[in-house]
C-alpha atoms as a PDB file:
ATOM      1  CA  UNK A   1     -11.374 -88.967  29.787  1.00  0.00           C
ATOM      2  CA  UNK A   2     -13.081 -86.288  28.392  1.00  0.00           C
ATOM      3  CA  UNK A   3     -16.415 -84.455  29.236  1.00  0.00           C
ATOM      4  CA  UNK A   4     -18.810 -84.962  26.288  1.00  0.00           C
ATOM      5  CA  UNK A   5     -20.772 -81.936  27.472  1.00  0.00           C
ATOM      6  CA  UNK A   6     -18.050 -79.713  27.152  1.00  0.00           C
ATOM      7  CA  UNK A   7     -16.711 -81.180  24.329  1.00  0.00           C
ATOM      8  CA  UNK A   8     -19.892 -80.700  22.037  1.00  0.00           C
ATOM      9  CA  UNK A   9     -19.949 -76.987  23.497  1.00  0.00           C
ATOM     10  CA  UNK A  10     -16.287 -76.651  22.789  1.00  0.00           C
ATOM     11  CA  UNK A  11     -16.768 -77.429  19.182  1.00  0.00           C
ATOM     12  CA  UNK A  12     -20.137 -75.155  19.171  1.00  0.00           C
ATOM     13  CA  UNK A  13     -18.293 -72.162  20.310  1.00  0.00           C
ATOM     14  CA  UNK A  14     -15.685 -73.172  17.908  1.00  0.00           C
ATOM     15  CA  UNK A  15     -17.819 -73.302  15.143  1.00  0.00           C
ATOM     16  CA  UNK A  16     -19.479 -70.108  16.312  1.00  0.00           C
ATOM     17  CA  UNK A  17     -16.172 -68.359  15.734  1.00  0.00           C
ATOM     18  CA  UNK A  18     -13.818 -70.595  14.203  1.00  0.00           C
ATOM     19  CA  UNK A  19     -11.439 -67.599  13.044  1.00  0.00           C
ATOM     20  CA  UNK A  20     -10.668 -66.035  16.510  1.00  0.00           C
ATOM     21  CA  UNK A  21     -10.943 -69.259  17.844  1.00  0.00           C
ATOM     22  CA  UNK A  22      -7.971 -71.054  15.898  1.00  0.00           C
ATOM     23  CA  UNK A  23      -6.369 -67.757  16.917  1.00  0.00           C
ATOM     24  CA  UNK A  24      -6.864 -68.057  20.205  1.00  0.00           C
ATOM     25  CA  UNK A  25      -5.535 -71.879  20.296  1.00  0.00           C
ATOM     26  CA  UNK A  26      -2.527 -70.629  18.912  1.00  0.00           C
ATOM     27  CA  UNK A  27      -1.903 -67.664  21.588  1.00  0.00           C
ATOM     28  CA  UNK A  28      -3.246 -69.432  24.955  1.00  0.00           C
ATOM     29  CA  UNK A  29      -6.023 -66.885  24.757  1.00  0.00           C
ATOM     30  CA  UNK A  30      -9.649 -67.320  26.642  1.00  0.00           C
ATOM     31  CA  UNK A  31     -12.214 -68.122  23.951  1.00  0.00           C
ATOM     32  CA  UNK A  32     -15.041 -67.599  26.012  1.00  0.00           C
ATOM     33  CA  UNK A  33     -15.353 -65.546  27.703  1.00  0.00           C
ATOM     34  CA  UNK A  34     -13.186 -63.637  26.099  1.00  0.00           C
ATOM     35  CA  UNK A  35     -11.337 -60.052  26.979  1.00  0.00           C
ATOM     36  CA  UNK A  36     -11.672 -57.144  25.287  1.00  0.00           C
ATOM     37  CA  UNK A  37      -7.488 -56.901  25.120  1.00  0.00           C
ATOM     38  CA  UNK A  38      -7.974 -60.306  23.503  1.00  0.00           C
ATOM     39  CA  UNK A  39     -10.242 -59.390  20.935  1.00  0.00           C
ATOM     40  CA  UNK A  40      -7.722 -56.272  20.141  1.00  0.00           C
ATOM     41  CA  UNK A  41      -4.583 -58.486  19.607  1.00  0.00           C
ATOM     42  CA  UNK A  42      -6.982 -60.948  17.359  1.00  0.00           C
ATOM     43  CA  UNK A  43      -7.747 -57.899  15.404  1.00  0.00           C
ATOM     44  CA  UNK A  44      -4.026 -56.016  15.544  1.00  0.00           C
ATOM     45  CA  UNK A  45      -3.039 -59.727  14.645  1.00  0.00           C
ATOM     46  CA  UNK A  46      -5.575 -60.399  11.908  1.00  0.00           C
ATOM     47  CA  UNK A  47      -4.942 -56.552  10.545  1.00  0.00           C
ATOM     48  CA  UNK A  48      -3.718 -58.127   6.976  1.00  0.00           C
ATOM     49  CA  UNK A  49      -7.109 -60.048   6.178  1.00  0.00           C
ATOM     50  CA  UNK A  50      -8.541 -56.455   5.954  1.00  0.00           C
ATOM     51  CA  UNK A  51     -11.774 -55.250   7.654  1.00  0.00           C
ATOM     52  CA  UNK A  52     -14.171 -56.894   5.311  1.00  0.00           C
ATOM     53  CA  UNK A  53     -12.989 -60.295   6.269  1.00  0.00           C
ATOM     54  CA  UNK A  54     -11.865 -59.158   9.798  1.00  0.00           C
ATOM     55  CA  UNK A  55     -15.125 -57.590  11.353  1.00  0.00           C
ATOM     56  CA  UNK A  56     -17.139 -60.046  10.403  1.00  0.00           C
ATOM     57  CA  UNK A  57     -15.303 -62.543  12.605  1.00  0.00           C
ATOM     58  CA  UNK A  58     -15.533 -59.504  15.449  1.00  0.00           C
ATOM     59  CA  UNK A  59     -19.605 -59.703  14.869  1.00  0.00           C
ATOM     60  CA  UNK A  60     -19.328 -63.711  15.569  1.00  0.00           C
ATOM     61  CA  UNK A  61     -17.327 -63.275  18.753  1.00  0.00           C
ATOM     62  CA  UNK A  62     -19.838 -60.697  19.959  1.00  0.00           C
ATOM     63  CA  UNK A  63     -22.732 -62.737  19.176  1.00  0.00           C
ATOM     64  CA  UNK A  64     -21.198 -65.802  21.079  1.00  0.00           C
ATOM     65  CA  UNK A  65     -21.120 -63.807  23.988  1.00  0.00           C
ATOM     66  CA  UNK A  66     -24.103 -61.888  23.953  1.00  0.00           C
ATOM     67  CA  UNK A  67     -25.805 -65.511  23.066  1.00  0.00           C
ATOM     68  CA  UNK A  68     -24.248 -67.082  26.250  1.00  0.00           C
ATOM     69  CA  UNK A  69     -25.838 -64.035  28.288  1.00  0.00           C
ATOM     70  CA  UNK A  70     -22.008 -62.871  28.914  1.00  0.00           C
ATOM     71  CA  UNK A  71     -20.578 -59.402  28.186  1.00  0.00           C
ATOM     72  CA  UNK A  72     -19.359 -58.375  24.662  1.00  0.00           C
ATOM     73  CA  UNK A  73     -15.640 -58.019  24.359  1.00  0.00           C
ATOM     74  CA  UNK A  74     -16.246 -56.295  21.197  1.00  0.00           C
ATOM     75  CA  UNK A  75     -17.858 -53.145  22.511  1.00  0.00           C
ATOM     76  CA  UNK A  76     -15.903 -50.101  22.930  1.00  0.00           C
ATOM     77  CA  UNK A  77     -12.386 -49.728  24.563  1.00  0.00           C
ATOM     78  CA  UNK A  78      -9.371 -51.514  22.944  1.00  0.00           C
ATOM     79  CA  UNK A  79     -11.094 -53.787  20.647  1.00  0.00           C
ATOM     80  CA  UNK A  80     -13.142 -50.721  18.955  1.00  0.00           C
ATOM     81  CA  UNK A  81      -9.883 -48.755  19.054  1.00  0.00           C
ATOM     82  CA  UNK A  82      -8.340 -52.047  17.341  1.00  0.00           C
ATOM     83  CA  UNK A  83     -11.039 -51.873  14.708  1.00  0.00           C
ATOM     84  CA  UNK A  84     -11.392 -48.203  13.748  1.00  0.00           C
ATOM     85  CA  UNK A  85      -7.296 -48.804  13.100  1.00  0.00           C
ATOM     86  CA  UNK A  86      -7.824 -51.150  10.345  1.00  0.00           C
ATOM     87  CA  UNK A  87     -10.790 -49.776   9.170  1.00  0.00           C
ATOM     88  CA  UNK A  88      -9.579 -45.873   9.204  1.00  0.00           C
ATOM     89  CA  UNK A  89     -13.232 -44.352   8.933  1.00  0.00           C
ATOM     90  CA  UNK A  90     -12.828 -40.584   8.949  1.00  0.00           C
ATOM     91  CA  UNK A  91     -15.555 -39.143  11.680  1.00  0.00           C
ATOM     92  CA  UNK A  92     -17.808 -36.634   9.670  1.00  0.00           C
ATOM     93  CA  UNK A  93     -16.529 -33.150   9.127  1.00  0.00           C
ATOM     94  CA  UNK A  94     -19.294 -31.040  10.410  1.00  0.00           C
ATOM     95  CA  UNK A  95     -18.447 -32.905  13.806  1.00  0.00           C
ATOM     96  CA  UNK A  96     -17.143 -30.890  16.446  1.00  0.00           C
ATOM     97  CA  UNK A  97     -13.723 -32.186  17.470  1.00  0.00           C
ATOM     98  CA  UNK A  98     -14.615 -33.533  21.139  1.00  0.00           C
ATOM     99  CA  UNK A  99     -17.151 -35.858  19.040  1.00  0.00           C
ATOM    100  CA  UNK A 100     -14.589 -36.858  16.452  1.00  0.00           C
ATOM    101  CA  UNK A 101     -12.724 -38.716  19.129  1.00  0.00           C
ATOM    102  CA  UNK A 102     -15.433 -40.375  20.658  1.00  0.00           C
ATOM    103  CA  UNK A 103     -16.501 -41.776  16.972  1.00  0.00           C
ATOM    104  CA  UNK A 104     -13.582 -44.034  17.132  1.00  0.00           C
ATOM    105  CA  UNK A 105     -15.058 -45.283  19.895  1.00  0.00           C
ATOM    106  CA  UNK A 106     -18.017 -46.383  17.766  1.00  0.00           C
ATOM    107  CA  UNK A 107     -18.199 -49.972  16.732  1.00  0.00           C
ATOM    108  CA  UNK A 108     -17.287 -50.158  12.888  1.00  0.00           C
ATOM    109  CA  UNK A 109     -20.843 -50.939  11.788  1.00  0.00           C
ATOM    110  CA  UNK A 110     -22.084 -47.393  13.385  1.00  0.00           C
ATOM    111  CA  UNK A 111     -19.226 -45.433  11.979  1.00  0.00           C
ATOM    112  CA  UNK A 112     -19.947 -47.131   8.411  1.00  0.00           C
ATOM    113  CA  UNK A 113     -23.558 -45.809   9.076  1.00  0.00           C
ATOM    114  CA  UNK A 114     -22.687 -42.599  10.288  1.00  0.00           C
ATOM    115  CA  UNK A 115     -20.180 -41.471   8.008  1.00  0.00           C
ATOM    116  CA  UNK A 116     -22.363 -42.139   5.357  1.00  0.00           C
ATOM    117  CA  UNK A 117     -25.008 -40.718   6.393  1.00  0.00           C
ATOM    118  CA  UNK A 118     -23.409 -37.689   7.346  1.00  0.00           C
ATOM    119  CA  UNK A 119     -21.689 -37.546   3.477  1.00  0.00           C
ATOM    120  CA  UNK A 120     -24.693 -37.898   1.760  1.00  0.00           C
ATOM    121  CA  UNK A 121     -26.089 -35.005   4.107  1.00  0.00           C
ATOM    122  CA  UNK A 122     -23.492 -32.840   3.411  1.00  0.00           C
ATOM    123  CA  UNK A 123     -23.727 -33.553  -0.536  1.00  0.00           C
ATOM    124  CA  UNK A 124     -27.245 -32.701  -0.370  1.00  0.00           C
ATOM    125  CA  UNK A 125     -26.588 -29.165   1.787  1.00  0.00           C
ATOM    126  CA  UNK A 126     -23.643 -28.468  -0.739  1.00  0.00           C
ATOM    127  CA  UNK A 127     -26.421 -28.912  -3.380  1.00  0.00           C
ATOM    128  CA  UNK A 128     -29.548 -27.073  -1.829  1.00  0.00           C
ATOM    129  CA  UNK A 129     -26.361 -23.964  -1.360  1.00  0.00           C
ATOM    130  CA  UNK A 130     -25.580 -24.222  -4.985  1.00  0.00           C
ATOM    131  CA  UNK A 131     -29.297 -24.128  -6.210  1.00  0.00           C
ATOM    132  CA  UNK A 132     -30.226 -20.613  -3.684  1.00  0.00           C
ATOM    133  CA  UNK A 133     -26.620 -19.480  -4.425  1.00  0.00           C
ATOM    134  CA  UNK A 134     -27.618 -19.916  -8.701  1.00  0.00           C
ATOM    135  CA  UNK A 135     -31.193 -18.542  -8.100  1.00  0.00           C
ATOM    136  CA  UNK A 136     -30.064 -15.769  -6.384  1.00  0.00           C
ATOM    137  CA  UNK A 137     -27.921 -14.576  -8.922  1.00  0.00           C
ATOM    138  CA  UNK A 138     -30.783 -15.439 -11.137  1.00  0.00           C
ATOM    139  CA  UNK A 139     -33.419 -13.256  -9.580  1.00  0.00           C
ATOM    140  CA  UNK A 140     -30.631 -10.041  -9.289  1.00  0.00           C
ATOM    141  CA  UNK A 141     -30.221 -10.584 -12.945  1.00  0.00           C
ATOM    142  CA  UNK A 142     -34.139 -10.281 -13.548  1.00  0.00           C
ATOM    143  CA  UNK A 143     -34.406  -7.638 -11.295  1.00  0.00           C
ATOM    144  CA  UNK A 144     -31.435  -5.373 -13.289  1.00  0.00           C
ATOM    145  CA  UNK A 145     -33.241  -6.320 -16.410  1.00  0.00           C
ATOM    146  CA  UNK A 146     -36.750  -5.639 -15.343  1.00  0.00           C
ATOM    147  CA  UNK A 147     -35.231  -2.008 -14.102  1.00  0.00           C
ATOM    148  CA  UNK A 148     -33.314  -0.894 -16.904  1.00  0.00           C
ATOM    149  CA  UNK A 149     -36.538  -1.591 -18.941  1.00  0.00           C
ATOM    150  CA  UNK A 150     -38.251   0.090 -16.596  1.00  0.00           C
ATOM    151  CA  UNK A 151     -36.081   3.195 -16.644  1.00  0.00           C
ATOM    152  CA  UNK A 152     -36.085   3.315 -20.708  1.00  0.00           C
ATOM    153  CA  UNK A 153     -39.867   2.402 -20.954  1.00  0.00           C
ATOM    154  CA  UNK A 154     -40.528   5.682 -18.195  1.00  0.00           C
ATOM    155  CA  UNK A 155     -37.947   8.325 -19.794  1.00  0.00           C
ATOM    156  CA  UNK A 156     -39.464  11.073 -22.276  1.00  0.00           C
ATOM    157  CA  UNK A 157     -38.818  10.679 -25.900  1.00  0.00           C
ATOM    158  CA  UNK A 158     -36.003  12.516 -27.469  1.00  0.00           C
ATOM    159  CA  UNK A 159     -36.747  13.603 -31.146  1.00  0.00           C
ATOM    160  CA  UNK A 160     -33.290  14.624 -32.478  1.00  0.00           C
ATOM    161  CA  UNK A 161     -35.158  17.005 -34.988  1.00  0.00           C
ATOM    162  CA  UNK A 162     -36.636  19.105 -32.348  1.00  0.00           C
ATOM    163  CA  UNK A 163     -34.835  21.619 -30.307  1.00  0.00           C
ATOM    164  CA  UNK A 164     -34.252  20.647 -27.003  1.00  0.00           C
ATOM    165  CA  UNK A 165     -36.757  23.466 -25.450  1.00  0.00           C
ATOM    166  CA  UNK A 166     -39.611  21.944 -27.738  1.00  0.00           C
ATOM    167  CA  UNK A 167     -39.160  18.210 -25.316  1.00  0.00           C
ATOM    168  CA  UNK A 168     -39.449  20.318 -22.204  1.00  0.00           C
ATOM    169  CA  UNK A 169     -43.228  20.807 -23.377  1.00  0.00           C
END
């Protein structure tokens, strides 16, 4: 005979998470609480749903936990390693390189965030660089107008039907 307590809270979790936990019915895995190796074989496992339907299902398992007061498997490590796999978010360029491998260390929501954040940052620097570069060029082009009128504007005269001595006057 069966517990009806644990039974309802079986089904809960189930229906909590129902994707990792069918998954982990079918490979003797620990639903709750769960590892975080577990959660990286779910996601290796589950790589050919794709990470819009994947991480999703990685956001339910954390939320069981966190829920139940228990530790997320999700965070970090092998199951954020797991992730950034599937998902194959670039870190951000202007990044220096011991920062680029601690971004995959990121859960995939924050490197979403970051990396495009840190595009539409560079897009508007690339811009801002293009509009000094263009008024720069701008303002030397005024400035060599504005002194070659200058210098013709300043210069005597020259009245080819004088002799030269007659200008020097």
């Amino acid at each position: 005979m069966t517990n009806p307590v644990l039974a309802a809270l079986t089904q809960a979790r189930f229906r909590a998470a129902p994707l990792f936990a069918r998954w982990c019915e079918l490979n003797g895995a620990s639903f709750c609480p769960a590892a975080p190796a577990s959660v990286a074989r779910f996601v290796n496992d589950c790589a050919t749903l794709g990470i819009e339907r994947l991480w999703p299902a990685v956001q339910e398992v954390s939320k069981l936990h966190t829920s139940l007061g228990l530790a997320d498997p999700t965070l970090g490590g092998v199951a954020a390693a797991a992730v950034n796999k599937i998902a194959k978010i670039t870190p951000p360029r202007s990044w220096p390189d011991d920062r680029k491998q601690r971004f995959a260390m990121l859960p995939y929501d924050l490197q979403v965030y970051v990396a495009a954040h840190e595009a539409r940052r560079e897009k508007v620097l690339r811009r801002a660089q293009n509009e000094a570069a263009a008024a720069k060029a701008e303002q030397q082009l005024l400035s060599k107008s504005s002194e070659g009128a200058e210098r013709s504007e300043g210069s005597p005269r020259v009245d080819a039907r004088r002799p030269y001595h007659a200008h020097s006057r």
